[in-house]
C-alpha atoms as a PDB file:
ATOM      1  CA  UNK A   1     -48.203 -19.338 135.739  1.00  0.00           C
ATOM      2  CA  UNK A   2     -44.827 -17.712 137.006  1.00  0.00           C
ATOM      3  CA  UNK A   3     -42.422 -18.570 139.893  1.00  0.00           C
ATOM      4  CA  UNK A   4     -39.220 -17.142 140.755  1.00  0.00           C
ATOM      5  CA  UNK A   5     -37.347 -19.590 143.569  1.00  0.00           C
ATOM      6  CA  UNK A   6     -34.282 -18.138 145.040  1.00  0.00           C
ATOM      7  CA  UNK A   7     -33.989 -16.061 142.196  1.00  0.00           C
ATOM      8  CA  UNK A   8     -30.212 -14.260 142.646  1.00  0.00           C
ATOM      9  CA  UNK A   9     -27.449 -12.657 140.570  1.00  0.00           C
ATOM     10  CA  UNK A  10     -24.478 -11.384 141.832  1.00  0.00           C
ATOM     11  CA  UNK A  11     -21.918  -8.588 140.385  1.00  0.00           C
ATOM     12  CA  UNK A  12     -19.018  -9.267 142.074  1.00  0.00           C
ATOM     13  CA  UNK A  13     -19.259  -8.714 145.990  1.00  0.00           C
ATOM     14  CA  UNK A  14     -22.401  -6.889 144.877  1.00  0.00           C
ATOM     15  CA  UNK A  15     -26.110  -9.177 145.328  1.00  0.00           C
ATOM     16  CA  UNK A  16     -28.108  -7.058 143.000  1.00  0.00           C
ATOM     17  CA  UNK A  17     -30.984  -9.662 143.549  1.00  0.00           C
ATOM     18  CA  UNK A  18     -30.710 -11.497 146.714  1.00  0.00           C
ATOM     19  CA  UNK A  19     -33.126 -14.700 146.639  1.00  0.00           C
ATOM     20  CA  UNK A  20     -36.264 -13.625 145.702  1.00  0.00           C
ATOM     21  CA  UNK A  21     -38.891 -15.897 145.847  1.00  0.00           C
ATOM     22  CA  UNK A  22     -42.575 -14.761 144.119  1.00  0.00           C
ATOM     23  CA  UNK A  23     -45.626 -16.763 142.527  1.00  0.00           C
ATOM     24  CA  UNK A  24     -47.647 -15.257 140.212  1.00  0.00           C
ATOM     25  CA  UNK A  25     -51.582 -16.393 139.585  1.00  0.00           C
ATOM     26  CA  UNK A  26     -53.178 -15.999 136.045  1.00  0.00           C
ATOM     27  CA  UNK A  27     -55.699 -13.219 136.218  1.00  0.00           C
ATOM     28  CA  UNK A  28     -53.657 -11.012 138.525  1.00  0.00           C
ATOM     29  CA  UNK A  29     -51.766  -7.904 137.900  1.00  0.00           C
ATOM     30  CA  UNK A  30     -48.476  -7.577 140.495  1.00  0.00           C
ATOM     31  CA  UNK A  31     -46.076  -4.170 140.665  1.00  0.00           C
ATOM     32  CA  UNK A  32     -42.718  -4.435 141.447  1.00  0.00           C
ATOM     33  CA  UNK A  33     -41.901  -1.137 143.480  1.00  0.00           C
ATOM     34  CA  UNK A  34     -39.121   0.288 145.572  1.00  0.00           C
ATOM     35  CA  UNK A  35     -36.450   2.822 145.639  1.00  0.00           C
ATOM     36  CA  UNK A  36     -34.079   3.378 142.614  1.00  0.00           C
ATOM     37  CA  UNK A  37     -31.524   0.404 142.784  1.00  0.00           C
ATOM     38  CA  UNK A  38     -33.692  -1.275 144.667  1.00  0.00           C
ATOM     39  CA  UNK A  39     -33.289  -4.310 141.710  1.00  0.00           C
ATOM     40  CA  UNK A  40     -36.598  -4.037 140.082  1.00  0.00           C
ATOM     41  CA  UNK A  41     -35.553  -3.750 136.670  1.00  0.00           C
ATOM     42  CA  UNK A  42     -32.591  -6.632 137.102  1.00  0.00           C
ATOM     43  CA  UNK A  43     -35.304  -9.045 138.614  1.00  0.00           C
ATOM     44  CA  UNK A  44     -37.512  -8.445 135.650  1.00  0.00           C
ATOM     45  CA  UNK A  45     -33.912  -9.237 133.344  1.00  0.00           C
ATOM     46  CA  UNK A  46     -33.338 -12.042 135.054  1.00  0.00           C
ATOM     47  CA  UNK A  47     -37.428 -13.273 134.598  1.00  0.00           C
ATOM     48  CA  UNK A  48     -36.984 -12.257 130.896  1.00  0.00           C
ATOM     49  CA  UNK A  49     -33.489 -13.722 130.456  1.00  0.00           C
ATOM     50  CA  UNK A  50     -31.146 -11.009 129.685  1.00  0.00           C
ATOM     51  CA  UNK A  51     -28.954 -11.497 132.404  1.00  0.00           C
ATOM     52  CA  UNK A  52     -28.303 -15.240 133.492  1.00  0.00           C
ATOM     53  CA  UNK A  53     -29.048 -15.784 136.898  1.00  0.00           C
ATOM     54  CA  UNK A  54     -25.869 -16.902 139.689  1.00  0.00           C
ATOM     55  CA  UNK A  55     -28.950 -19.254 141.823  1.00  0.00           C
ATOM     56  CA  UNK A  56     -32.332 -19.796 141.831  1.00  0.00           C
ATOM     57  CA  UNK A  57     -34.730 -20.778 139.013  1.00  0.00           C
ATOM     58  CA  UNK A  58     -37.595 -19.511 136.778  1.00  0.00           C
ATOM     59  CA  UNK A  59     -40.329 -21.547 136.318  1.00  0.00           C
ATOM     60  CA  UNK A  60     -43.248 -20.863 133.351  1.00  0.00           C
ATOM     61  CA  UNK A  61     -46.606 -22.769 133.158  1.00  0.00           C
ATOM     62  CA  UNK A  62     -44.385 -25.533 135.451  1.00  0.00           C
ATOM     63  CA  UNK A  63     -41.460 -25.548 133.251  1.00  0.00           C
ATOM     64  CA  UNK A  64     -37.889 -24.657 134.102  1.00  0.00           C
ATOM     65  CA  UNK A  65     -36.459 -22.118 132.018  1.00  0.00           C
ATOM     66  CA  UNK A  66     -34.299 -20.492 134.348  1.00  0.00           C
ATOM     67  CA  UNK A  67     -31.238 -21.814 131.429  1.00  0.00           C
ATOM     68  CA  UNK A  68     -33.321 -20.656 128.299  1.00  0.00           C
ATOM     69  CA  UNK A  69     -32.037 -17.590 126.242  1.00  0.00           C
ATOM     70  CA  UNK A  70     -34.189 -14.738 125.860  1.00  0.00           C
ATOM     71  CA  UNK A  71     -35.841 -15.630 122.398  1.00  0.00           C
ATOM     72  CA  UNK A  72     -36.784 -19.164 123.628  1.00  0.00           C
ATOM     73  CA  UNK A  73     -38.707 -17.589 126.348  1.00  0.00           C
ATOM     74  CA  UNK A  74     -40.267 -15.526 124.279  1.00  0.00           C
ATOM     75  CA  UNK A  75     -41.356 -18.228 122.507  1.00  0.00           C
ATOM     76  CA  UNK A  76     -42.970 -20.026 125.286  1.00  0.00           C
ATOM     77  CA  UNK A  77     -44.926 -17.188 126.422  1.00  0.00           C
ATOM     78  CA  UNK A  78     -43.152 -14.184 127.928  1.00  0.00           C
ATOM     79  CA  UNK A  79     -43.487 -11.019 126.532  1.00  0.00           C
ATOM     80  CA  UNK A  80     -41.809  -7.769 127.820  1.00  0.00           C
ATOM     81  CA  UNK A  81     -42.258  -4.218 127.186  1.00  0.00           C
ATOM     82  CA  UNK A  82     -38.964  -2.481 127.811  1.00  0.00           C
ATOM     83  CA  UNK A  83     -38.019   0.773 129.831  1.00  0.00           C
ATOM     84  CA  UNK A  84     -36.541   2.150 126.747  1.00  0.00           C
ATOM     85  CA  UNK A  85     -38.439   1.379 123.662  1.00  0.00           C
ATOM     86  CA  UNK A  86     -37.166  -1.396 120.976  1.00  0.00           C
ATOM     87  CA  UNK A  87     -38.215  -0.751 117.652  1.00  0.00           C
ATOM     88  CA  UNK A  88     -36.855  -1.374 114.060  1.00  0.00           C
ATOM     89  CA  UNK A  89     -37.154   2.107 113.157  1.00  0.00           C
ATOM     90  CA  UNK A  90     -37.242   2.161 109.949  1.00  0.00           C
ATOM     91  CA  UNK A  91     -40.120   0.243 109.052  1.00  0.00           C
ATOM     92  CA  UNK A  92     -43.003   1.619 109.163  1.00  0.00           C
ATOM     93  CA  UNK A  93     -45.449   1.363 112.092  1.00  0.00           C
ATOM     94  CA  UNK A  94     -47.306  -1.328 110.300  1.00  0.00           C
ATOM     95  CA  UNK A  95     -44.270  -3.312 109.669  1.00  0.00           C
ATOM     96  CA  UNK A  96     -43.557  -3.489 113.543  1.00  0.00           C
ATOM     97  CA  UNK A  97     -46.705  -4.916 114.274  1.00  0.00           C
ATOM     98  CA  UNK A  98     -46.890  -7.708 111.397  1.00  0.00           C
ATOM     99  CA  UNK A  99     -43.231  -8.681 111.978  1.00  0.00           C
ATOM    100  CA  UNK A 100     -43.993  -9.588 115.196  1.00  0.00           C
ATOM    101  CA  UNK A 101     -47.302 -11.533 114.680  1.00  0.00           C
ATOM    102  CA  UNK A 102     -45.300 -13.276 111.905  1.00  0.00           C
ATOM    103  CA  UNK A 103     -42.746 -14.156 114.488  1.00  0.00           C
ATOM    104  CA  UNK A 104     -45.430 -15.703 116.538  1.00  0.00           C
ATOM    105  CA  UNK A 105     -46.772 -17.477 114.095  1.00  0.00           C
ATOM    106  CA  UNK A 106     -43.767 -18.850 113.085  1.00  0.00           C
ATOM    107  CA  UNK A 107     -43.030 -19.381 116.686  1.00  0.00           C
ATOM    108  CA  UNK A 108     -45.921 -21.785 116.306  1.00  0.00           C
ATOM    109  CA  UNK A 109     -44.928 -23.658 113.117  1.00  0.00           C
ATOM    110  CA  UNK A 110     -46.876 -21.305 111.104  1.00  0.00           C
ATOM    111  CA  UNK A 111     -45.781 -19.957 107.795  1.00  0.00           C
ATOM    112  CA  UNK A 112     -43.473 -22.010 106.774  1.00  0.00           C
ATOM    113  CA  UNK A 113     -44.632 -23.416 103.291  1.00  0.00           C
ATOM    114  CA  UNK A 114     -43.794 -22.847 100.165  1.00  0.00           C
ATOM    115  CA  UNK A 115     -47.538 -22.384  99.228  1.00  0.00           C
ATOM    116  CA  UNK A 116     -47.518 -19.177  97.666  1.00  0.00           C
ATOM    117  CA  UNK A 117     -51.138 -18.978  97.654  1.00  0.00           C
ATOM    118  CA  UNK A 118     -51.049 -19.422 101.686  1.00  0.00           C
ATOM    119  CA  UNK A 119     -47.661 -16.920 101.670  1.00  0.00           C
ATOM    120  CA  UNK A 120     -50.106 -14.227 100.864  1.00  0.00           C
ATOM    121  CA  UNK A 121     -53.095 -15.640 102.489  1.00  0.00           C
ATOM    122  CA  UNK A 122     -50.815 -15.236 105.914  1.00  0.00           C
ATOM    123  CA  UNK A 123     -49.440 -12.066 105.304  1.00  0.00           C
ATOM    124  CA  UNK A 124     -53.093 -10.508 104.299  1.00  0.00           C
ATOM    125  CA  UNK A 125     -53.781 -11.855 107.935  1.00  0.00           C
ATOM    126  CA  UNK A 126     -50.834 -10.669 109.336  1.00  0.00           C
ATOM    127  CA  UNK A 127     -51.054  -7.226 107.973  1.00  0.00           C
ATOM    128  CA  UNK A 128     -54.821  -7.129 109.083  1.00  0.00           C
ATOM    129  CA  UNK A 129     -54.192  -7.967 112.375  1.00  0.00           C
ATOM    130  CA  UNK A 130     -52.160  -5.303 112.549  1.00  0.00           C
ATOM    131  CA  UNK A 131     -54.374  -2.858 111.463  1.00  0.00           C
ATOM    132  CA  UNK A 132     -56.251  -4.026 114.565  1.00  0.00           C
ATOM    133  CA  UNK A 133     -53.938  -3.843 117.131  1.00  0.00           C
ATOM    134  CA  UNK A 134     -52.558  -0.261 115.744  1.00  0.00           C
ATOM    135  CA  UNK A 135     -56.168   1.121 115.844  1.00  0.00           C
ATOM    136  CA  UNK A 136     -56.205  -0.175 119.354  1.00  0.00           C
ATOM    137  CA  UNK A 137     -53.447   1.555 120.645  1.00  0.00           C
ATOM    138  CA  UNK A 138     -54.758   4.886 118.111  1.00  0.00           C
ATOM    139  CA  UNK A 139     -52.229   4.499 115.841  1.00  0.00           C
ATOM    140  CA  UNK A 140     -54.028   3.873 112.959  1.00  0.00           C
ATOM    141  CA  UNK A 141     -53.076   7.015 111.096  1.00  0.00           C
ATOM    142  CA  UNK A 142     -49.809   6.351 111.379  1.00  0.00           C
ATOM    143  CA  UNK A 143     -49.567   3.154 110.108  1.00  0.00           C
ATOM    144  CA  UNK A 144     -47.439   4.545 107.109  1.00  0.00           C
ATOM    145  CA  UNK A 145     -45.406   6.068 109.198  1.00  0.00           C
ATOM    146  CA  UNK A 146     -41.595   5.167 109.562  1.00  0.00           C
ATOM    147  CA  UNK A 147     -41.461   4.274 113.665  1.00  0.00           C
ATOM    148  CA  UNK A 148     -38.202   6.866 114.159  1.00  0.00           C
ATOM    149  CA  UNK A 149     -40.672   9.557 113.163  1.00  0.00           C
ATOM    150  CA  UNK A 150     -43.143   8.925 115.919  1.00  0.00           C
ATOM    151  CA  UNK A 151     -43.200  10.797 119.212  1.00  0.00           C
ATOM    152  CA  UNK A 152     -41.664   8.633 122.184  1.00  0.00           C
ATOM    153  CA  UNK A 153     -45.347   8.472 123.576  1.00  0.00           C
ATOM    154  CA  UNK A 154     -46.425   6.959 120.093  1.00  0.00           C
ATOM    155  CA  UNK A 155     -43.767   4.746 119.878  1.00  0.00           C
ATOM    156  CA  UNK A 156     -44.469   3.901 123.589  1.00  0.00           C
ATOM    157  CA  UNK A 157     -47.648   2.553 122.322  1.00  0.00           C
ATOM    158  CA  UNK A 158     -46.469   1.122 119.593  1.00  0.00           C
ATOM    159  CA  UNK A 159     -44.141  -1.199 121.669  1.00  0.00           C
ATOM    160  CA  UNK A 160     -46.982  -1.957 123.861  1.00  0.00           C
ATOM    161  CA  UNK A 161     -48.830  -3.107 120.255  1.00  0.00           C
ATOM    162  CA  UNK A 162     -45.979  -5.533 119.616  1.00  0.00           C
ATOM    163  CA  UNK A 163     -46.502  -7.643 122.746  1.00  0.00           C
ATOM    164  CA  UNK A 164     -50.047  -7.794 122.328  1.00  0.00           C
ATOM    165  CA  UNK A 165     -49.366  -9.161 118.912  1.00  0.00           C
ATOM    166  CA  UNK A 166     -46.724 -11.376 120.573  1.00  0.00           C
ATOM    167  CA  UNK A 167     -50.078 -13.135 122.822  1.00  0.00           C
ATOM    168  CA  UNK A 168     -47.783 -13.846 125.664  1.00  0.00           C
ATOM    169  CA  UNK A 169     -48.576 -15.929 128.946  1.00  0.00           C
ATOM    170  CA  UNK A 170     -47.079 -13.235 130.837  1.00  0.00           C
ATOM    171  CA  UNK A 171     -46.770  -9.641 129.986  1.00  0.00           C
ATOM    172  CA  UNK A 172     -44.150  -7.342 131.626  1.00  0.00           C
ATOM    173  CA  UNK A 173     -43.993  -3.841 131.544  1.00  0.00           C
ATOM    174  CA  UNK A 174     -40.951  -2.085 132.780  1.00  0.00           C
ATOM    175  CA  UNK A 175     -41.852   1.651 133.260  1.00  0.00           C
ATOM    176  CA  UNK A 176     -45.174   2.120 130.396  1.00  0.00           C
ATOM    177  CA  UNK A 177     -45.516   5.480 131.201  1.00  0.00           C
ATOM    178  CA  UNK A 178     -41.875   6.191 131.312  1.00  0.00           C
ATOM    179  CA  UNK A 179     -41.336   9.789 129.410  1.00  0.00           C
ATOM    180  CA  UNK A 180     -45.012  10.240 127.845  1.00  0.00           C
ATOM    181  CA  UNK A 181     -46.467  13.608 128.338  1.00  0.00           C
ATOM    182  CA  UNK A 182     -50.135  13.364 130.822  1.00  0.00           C
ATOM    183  CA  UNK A 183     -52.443  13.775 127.832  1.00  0.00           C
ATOM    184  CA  UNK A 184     -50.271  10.582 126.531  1.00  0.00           C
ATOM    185  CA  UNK A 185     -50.843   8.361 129.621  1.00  0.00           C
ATOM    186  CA  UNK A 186     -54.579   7.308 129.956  1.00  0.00           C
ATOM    187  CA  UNK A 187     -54.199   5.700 126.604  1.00  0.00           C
ATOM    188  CA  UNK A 188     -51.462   3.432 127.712  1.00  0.00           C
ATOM    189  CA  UNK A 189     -52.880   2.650 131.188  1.00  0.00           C
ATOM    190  CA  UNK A 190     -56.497   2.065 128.831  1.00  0.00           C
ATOM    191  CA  UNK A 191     -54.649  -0.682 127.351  1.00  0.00           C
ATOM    192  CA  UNK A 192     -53.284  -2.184 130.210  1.00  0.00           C
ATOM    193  CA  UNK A 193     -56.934  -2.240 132.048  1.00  0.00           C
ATOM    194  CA  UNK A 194     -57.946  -3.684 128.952  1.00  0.00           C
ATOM    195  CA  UNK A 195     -55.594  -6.815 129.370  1.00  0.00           C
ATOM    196  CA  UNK A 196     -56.348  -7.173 133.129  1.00  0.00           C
ATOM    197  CA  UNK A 197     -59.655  -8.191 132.439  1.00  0.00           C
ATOM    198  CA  UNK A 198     -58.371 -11.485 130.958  1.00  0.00           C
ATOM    199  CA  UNK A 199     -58.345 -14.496 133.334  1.00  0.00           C
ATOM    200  CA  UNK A 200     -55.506 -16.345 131.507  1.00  0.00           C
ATOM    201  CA  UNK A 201     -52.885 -13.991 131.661  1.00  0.00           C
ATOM    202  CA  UNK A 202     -50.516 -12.717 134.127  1.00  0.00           C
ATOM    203  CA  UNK A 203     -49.435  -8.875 134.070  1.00  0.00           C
ATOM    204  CA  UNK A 204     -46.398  -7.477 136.013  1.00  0.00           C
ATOM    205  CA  UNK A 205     -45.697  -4.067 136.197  1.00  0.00           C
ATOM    206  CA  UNK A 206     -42.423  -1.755 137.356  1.00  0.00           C
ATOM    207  CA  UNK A 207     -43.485   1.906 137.684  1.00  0.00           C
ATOM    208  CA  UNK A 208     -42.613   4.761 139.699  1.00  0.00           C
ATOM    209  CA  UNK A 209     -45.938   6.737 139.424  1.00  0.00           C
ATOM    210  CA  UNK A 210     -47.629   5.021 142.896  1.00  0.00           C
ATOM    211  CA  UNK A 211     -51.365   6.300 142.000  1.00  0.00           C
ATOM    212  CA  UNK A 212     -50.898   4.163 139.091  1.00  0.00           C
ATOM    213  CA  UNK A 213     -49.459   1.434 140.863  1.00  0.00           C
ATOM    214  CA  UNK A 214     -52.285   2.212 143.249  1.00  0.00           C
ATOM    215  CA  UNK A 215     -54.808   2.232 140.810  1.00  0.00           C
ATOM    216  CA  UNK A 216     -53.885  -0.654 138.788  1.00  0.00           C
ATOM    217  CA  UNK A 217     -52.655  -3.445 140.990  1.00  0.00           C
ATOM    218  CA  UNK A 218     -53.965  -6.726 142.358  1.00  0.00           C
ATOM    219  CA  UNK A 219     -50.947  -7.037 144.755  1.00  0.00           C
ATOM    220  CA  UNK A 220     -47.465  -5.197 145.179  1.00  0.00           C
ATOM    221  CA  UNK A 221     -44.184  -6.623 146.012  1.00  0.00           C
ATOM    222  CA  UNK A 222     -41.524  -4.395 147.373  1.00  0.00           C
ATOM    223  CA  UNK A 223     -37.693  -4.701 146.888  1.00  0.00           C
ATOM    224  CA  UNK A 224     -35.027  -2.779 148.625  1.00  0.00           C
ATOM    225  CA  UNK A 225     -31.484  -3.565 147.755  1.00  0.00           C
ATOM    226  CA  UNK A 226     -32.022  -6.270 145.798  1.00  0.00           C
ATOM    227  CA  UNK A 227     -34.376  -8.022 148.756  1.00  0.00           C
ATOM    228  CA  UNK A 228     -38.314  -8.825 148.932  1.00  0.00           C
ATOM    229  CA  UNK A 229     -39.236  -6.763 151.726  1.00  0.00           C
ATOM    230  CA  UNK A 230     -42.807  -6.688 151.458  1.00  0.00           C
ATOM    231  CA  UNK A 231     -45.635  -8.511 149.263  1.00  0.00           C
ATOM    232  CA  UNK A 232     -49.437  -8.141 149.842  1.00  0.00           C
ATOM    233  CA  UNK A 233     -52.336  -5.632 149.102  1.00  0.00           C
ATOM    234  CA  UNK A 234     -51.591  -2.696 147.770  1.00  0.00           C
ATOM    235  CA  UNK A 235     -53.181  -0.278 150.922  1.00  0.00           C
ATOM    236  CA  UNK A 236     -51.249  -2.964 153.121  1.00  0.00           C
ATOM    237  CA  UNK A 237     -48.170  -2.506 151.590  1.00  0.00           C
ATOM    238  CA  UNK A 238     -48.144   0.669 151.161  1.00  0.00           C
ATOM    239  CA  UNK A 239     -49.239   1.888 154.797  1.00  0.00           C
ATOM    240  CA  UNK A 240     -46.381  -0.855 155.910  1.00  0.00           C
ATOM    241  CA  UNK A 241     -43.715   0.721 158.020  1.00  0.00           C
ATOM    242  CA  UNK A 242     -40.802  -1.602 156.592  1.00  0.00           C
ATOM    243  CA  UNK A 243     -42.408   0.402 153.011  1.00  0.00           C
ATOM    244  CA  UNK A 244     -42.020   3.767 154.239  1.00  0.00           C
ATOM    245  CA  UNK A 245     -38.393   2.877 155.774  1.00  0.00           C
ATOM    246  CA  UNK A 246     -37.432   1.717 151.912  1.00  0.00           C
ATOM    247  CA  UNK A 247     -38.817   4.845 150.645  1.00  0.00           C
ATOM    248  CA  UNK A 248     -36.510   7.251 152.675  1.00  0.00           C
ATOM    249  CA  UNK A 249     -38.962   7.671 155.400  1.00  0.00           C
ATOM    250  CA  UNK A 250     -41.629   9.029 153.314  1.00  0.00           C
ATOM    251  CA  UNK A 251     -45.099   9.406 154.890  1.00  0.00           C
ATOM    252  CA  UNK A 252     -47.838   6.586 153.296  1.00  0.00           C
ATOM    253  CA  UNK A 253     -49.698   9.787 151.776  1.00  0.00           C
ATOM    254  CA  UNK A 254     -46.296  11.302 150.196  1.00  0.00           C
ATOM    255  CA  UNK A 255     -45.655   7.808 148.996  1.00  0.00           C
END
């Protein structure tokens, strides 16, 4: 579903991302772990196309996009959750979620008539699938709600709504759980279990917090300075000595 071959980007003198080469299978969920400024969250911007890669290519589904901008990626089926939330904040919580399935709908040649009858016929659609997705991620009282005035666990969840609605190929999460207080968590991590059970989809995950790496992965690939140093099961990887090295010589059980 996803390939990165040779992926690289340089600043400078400095290889942030030094020729990283992955695969990922539909049905599999893979974290990305490793030391701070290890080039986890640049990998997943050059994957997502916010930064332009200096070599190497990004394939989706078979197709080279490596030279796509970020929208037309989006478009063909890659959806990210960011590290710090992106929200028009203020709409309300409702208006999130329907603006984005409306942008995949129109993604898809949808809604574009000047049917009136079918305008509102859509946007009824729209706005209940919304309602959906916001009770799934127990926002549904808040629907009303302008999105500055929720929590940053709510709007957390909220983000993770809009790429649900976006029904991407690949789903990226940089840091989910980034900020949320521990009663906030489980729901977030619910959600994500939820999409793991899907076969057609491919789920990759950055996060620090290694029991839910642990808990959650299919595989884990390890970077340290910018290099793959490690790719397998997670109890393999983790227990790997080249792992522990990356990790300041932290014990496997501190890890």
């Amino acid at each position: 579903m996803l390939e990165t071959h040779d992926l690289t980007i340089r600043f400078g003198g400095h290889v942030a991302v030094d020729h990283v080469s992955c695969a990922f299978a539909p049905g599999t969920l893979t974290s990305i772990v490793g030391p701070n400024g290890a080039g986890k969250t640049t990998y997943f911007n050059l994957i997502s196309g916010q930064l332009p890669a200096s070599e190497g290519r990004v394939l989706l589904a078979g197709e080279d996009i490596t030279r796509l901008p970020a929208p037309q990626r989006t478009r063909r089926g890659l959806g990210r959750a960011f590290q710090l939330t992106q929200l028009f904040p203020n709409l309300t919580v409702r208006e999130n979620v329907r603006l984005a399935i409306q942008a995949r709908e129109a993604g898809r040649g949808h809604g574009g008539a000047l049917d009136m009858w079918r305008v509102w016929l859509d946007r009824k659609a729209w706005i209940d699938e919304a309602d959906a997705l916001l009770a799934q991620v127990r926002l549904a009282d808040r629907a009303a709600a302008a999105a500055s005035s929720l929590p940053h666990g709510d709007q957390r969840k909220l983000e993770v709504a809009l790429l649900i609605a976006l029904q991407p190929k690949v789903f990226m999460f940089d840091e989910p759980t980034a900020g949320m207080s521990v009663d906030e968590v489980p729901v977030v991590l619910d959600l994500i279990r939820g999409l793991k059970s899907r076969r057609d989809i491919v789920i990759l995950l950055v996060e620090h917090k290694m029991d839910v790496v642990r808990e959650l992965s299919d595989r884990i690939i390890v970077l340290n300075n910018g290099q793959l140093v490690a790719d397998g099961e997670p109890a393999a990887v983790i227990a790997s000595p080249v792992v522990q090295e990356a990790y300041l010589g932290m014990a496997a059980e501190a890890i």
